[in-house]
Protein backbone atom coordinates (compact mmCIF):
# COMPACT_ATOMS: atom_id res chain seq x y z
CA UNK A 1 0.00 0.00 0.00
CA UNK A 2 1.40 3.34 -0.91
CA UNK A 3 2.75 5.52 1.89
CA UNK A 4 0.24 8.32 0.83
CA UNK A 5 -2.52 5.84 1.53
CA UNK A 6 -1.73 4.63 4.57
CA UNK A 7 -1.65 8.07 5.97
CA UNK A 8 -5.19 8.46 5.06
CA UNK A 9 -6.13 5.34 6.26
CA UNK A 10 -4.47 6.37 9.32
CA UNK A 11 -6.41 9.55 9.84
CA UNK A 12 -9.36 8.32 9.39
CA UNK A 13 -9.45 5.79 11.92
CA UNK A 14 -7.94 8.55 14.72
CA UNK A 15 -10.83 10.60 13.37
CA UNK A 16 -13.00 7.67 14.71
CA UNK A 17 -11.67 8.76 18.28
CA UNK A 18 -14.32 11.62 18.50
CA UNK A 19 -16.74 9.35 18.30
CA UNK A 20 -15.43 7.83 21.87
CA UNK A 21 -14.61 10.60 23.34
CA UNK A 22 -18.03 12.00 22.72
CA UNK A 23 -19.52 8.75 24.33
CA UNK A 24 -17.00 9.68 27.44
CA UNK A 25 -18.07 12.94 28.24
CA UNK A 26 -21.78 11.43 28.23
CA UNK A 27 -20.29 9.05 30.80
CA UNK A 28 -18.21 11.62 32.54
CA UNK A 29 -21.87 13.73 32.96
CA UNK A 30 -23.08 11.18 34.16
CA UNK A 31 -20.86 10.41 36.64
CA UNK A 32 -20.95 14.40 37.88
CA UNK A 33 -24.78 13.90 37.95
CA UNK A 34 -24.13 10.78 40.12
CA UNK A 35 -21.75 11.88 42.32
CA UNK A 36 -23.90 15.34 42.93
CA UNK A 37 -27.13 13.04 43.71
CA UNK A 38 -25.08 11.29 46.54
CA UNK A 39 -24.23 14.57 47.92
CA UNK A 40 -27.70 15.52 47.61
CA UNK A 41 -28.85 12.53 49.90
CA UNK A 42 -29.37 12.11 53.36
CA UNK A 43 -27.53 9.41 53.61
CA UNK A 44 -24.26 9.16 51.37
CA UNK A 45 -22.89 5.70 50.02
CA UNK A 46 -19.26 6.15 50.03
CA UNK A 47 -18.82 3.45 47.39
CA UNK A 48 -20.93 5.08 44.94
CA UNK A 49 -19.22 8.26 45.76
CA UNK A 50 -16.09 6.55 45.00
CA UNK A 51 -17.57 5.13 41.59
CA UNK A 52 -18.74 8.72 40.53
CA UNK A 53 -15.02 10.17 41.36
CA UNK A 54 -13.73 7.21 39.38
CA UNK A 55 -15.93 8.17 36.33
CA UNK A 56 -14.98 11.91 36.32
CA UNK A 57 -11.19 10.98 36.83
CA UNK A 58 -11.02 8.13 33.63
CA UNK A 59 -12.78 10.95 31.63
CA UNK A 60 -10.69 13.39 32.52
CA UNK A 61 -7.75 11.49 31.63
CA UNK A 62 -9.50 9.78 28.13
CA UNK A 63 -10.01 13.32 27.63
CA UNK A 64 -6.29 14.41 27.23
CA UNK A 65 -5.79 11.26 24.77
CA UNK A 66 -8.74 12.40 22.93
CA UNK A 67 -6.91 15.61 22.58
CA UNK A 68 -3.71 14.38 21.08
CA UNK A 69 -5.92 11.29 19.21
CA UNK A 70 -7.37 14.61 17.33
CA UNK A 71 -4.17 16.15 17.26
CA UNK A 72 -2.45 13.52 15.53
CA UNK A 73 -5.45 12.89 12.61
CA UNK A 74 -5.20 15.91 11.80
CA UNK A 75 -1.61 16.19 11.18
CA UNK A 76 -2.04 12.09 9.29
CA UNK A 77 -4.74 14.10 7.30
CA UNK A 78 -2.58 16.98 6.76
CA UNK A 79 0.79 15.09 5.47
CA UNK A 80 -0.87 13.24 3.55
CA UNK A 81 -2.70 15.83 1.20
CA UNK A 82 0.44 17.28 1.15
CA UNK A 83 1.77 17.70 -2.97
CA UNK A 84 5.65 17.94 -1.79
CA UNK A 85 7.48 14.44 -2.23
CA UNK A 86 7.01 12.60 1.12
CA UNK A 87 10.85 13.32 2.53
CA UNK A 88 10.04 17.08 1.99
CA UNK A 89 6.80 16.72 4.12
CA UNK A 90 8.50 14.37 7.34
CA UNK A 91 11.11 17.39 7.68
CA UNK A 92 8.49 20.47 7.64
CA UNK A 93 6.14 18.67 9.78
CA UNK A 94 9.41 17.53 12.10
CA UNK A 95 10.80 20.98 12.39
CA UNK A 96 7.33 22.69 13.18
CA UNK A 97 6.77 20.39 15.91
CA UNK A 98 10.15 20.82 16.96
CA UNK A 99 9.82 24.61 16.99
CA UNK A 100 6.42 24.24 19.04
CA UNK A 101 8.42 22.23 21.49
CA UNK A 102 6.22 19.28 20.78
CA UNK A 103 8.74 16.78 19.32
CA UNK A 104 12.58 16.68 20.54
CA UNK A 105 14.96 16.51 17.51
CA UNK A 106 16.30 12.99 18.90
CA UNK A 107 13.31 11.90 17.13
CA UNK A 108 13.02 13.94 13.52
CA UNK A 109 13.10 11.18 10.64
CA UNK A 110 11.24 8.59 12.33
CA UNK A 111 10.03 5.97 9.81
CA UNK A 112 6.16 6.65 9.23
CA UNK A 113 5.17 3.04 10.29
CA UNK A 114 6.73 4.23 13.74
CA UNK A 115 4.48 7.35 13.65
CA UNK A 116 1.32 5.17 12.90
CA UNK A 117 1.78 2.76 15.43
CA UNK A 118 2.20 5.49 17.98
CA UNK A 119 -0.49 7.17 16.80
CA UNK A 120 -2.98 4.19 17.13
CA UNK A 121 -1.05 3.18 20.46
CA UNK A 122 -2.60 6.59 21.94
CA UNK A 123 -6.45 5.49 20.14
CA UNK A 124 -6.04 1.81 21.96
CA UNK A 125 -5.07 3.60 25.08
CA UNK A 126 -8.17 6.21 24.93
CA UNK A 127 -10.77 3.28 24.13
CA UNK A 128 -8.96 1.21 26.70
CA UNK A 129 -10.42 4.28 29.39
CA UNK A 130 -13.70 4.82 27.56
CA UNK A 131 -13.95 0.81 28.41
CA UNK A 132 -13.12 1.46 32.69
CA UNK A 133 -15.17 4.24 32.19
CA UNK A 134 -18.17 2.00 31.34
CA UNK A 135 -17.40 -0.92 33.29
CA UNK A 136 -17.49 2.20 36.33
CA UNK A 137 -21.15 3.18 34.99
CA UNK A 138 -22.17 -0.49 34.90
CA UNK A 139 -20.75 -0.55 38.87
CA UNK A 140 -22.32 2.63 39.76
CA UNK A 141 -25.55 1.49 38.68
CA UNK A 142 -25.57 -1.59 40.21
CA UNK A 143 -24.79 -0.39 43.87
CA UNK A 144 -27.11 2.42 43.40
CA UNK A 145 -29.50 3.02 46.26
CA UNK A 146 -33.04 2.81 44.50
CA UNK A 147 -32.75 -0.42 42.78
CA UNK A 148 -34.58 -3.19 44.74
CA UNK A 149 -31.72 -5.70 44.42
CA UNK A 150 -29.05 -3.25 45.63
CA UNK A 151 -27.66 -2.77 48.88
């Protein structure tokens, strides 16, 4: 598959992170909303107190890969509409991020395939909290208060 290709392919499944993140900060809401009712009660269940700070926390952080999920489609996207020979386009986009204090020059000229598996790395990794984040909800719901079966 042509290098040019593959960085379009790339993008476009980092692009799909929005789509989690989105489905995190409904779950992070939630988890707010949660953690607010238990205040709101007479009596306060520190475990689901605990599972609503645990939601807002794994949100927080899927948030901040979410951010740099983005960041990095958008660059894939970028590079690869790019007309300049692929060589030309790895330095500019090296020394920019270098200049922004993003990248270190230790690691300028990395191979591409390095750069996508990275990239996707940091999409596993935010998908990987979206997943805690619902296994939290699932928790949360089943310890809450006014279902019959619960506590």
């Amino acid at each position: 598959m042509p290098v040019d290709m593959e960085l379009h392919v790339t993008a476009s499944l980092l692009r799909q992170g929005r789509s989690l993140d989105q489905l995190s900060t409904g779950l992070t809401l939630l988890g707010v909303l949660f953690g607010l009712a238990q205040l709101l009660m007479t009596s306060i269940i520190p475990l689901c107190l605990i599972l609503s700070t645990g939601l807002i926390i794994l949100g927080l952080l899927q948030k901040y890969w979410a951010l740099r999920v983005a960041f990095d489609a958008d660059l894939f996207a970028l590079v690869a509409r790019n007309a300049e020979p692929l060589p030309e386009r790895t330095r500019s986009l090296d020394l920019a991020l270098q200049n922004l204090g993003l990248q270190s020059a230790t690691r300028a000229g990395r191979p591409w395939a390095e750069r996508q598996r990275g990239a996707l790395k940091l999409l596993r990794k935010q998908a990987i909290l979206l997943a805690a984040q619902v296994l939290l909800t699932l928790a949360a719901l089943l310890a809450s208060p006014w279902l019959p079966f619960a506590g």
